[in-house]
Protein backbone atom coordinates (compact mmCIF):
# COMPACT_ATOMS: atom_id res chain seq x y z
CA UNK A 1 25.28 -22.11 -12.44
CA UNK A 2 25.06 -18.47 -11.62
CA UNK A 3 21.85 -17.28 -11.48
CA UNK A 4 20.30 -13.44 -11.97
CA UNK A 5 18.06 -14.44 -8.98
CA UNK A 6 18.31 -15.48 -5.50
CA UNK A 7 16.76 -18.86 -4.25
CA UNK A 8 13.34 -16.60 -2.85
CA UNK A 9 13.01 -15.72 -6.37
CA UNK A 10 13.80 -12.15 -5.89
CA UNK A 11 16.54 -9.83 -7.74
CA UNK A 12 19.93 -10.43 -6.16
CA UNK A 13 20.67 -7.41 -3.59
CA UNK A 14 23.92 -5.62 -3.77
CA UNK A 15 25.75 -8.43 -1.69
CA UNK A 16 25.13 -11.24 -3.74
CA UNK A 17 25.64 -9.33 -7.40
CA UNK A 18 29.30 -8.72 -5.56
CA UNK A 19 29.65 -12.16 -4.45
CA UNK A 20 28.94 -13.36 -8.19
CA UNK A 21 30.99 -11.29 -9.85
CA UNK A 22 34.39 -11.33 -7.53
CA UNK A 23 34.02 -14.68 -8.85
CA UNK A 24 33.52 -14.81 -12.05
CA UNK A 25 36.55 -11.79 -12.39
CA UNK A 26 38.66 -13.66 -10.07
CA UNK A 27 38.19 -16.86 -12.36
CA UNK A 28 39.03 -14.66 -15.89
CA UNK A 29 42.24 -12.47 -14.30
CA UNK A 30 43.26 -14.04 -10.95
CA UNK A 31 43.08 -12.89 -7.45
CA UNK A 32 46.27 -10.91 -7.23
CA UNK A 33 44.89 -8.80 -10.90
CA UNK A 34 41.72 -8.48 -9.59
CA UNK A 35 40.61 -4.90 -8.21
CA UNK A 36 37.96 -4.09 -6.16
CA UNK A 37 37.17 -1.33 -8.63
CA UNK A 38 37.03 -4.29 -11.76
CA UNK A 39 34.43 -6.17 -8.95
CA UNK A 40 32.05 -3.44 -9.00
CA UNK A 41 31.95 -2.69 -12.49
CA UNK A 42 31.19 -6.16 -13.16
CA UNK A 43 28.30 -6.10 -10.39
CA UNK A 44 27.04 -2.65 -11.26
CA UNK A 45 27.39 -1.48 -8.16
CA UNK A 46 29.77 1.83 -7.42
CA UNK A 47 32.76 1.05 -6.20
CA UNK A 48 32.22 2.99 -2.65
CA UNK A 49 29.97 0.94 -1.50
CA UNK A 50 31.85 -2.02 -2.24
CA UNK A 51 33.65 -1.80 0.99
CA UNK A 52 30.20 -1.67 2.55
CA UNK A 53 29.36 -5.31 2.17
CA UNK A 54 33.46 -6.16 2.26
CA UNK A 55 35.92 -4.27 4.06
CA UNK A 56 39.02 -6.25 2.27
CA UNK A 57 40.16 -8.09 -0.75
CA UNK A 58 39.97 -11.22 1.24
CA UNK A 59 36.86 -10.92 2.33
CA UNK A 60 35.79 -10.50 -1.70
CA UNK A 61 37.45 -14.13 -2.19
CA UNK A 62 36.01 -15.75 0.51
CA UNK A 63 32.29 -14.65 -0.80
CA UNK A 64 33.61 -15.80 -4.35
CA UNK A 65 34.64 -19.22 -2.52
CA UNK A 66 31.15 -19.21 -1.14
CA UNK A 67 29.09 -18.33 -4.49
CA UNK A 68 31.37 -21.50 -5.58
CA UNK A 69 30.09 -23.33 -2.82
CA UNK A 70 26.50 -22.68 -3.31
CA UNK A 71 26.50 -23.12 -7.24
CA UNK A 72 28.17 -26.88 -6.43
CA UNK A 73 25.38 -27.35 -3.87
CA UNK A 74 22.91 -26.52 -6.90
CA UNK A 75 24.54 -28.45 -9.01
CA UNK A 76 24.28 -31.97 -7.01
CA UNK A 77 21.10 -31.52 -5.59
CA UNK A 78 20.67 -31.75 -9.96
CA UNK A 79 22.32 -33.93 -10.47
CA UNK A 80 21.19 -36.30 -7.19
CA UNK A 81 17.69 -35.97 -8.32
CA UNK A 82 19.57 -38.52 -11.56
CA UNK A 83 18.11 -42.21 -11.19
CA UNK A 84 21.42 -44.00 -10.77
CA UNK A 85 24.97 -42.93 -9.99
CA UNK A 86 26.32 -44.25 -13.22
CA UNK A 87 23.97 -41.45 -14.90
CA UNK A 88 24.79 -38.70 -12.07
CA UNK A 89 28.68 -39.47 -13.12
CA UNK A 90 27.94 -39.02 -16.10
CA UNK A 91 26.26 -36.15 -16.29
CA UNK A 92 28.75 -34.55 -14.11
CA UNK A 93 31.77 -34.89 -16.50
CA UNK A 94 28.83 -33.84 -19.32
CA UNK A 95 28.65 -30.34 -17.71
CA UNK A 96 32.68 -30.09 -17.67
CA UNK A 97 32.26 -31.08 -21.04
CA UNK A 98 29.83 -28.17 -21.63
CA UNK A 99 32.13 -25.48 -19.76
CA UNK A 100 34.76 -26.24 -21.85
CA UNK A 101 34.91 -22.90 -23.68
CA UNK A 102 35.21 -21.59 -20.43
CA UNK A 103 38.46 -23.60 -19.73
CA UNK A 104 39.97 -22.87 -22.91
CA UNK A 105 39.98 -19.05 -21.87
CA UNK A 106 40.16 -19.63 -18.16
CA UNK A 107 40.93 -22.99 -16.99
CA UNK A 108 38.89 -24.38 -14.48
CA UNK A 109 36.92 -21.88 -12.00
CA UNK A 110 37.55 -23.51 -8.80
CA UNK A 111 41.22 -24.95 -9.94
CA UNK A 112 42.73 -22.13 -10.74
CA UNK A 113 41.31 -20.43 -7.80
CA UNK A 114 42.94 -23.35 -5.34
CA UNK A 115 45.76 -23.04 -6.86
CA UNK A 116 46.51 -19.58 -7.12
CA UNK A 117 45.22 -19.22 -3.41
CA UNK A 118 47.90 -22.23 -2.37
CA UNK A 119 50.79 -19.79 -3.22
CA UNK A 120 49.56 -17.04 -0.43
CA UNK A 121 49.60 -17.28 3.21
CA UNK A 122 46.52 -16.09 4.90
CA UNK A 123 43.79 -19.38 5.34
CA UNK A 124 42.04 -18.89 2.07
CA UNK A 125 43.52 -21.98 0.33
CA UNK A 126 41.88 -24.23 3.20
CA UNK A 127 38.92 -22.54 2.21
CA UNK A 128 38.75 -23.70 -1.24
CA UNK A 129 40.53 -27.04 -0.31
CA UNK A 130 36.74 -27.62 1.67
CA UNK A 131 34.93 -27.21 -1.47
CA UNK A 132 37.22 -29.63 -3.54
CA UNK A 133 36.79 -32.26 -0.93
CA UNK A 134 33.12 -31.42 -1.09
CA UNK A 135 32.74 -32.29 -4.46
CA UNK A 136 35.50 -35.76 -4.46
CA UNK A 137 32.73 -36.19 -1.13
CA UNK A 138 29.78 -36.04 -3.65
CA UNK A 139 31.97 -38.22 -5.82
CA UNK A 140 32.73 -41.00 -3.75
CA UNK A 141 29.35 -41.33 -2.56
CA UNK A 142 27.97 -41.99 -6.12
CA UNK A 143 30.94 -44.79 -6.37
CA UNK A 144 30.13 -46.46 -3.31
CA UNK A 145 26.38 -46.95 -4.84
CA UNK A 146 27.79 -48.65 -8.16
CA UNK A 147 28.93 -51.00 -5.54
CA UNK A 148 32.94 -49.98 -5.26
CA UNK A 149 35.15 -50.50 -2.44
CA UNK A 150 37.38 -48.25 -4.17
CA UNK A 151 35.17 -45.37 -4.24
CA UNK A 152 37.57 -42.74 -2.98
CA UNK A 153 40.13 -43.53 -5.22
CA UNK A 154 37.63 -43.65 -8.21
CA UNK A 155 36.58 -40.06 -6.71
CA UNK A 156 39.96 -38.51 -6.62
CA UNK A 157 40.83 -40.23 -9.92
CA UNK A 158 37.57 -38.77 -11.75
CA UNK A 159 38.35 -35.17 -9.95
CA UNK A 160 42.06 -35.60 -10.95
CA UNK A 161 41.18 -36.18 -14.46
CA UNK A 162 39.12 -33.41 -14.95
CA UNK A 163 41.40 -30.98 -13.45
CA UNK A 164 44.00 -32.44 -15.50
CA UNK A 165 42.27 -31.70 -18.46
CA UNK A 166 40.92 -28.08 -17.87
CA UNK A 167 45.08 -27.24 -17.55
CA UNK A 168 45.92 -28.83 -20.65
CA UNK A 169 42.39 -27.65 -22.42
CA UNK A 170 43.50 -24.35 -21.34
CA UNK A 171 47.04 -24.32 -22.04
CA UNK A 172 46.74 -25.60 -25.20
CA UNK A 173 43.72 -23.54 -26.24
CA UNK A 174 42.22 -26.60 -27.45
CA UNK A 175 38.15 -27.42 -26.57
CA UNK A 176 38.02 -30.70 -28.31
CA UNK A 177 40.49 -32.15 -26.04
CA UNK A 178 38.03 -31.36 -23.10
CA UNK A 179 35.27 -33.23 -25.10
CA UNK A 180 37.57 -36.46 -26.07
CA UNK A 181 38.40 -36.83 -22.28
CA UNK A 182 34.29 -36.25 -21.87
CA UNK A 183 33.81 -39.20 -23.87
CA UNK A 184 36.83 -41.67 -22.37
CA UNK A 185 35.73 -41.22 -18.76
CA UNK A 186 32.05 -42.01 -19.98
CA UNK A 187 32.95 -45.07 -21.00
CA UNK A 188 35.39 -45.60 -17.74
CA UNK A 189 32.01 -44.99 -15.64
CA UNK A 190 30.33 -47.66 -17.92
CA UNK A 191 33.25 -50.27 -17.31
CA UNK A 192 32.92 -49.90 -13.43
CA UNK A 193 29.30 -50.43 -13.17
C-alpha cells in the first residue's frame, strides 16, 4: 500500500521517496545486495544526498521497517472499518491473495526481510519481529470477536500459513498455489465462526 503521496496529501519529500524505495529494493534483492546507490535511483533522488536523510545502511532498513509499519497501519485501519471479523479475516488473506505475483518473484515483503535480518547481529531483527507481532496482534483481536478462546493460536496459525505459503509460492514460482491456500483458509475462517 505504497502511496505517491503523504497522508497531508502532499508529494512525498526526499525522506519518504527514500524510505519507500529502500523497501521496496530491499524486498526484490535483499539487504546485504542492496546499495545505497540502487536506493536512490529507485527514489530519484542523487545518491549524495542520500546520506543526508541516512548516514548508514542501517539506518536505510530501519526507515524501510518503518514504511512497513505504516503501510500495515493503513492497511487495518481498512480493513477494521470491515463489519465483522470473519469479513476483516477474510479480506486480509484476499490481499495476500492479490500480492501473489509479488511473492512469486519476491516472497513475502516483510518475511523475507525478518528473516534475512535474523542472520545479522546489530538489533534490526527485533525491529521487524515488532511489526510481525503487530500484525498476529491485529489478528488475534479479530479472533477473540468471533468468540475464540484460542485466538492467539488461530493468529499465529493464520500468520504461519501465509508465510508458509509466500516461501513455497516463491520457491516454486507457482501463483496459483498462493490463491488455492486463499481459498482453504476462507473456508477455515467460515468453520470457526
Amino acid at each position: 500500500m505504497t502511496n505517491s503521496t503523504t497522508r497531508a496529501g502532499r508529494a512525498p519529500g526526499k525522506r519518504e521517496r527514500l524510505a519507500a524505495a529502500a523497501a521496496k529494493v530491499l524486498h526484490e534483492q535483499g539487504v546485504e545486495k542492496t546499495t545505497l546507490a540502487d536506493i536512490a535511483r529507485e527514489a530519484d533522488v542523487p545518491v549524495g544526498n542520500v546520506y543526508y536523510y541516512f548516514k548508514t545502511k542501517n539506518e536505510l532498513v530501519e526507515a524501510a521497517i518503518d514504511t512497513h509499519t505504516q503501510n500495515l497501519a493503513g492497511m487495518i485501519e481498512a480493513l477494521d472499518a470491515l463489519p465483522t471479523p470473519g469479513e476483516r479475516l477474510k479480506a486480509l488473506i484476499a490481499g495476500w491473495v492479490e500480492q501473489r505475483d509479488t511473492a512469486v518473484r519476491f516472497g513475502c515483503p516483510t518475511g523475507t526481510l525478518a528473516s534475512e535480518l535474523d542472520k545479522r547481529a546489530d538489533g534490526l531483527d527485533a525491529t521487524v519481529a515488532a511489526l510481525v507481532r503487530a500484525l498476529i496482534d491485529w489478528t488475534e483481536r479479530q479472533f477473540s470477536e468471533l468468540g475464540r478462546s484460542d485466538a492467539r493460536e488461530l493468529a499465529v496459525a493464520l500468520i504461519a500459513a501465509y508465510q508458509g505459503i509466500s516461501v513455497l509460492t516463491n520457491t516454486l514460482r507457482d501463483p496459483e498455489l498462493m490463491v488455492a491456500e486463499g481459498r482453504r483458509l476462507k473456508r477455515w475462517i467460515d468453520s470457526l465462526a
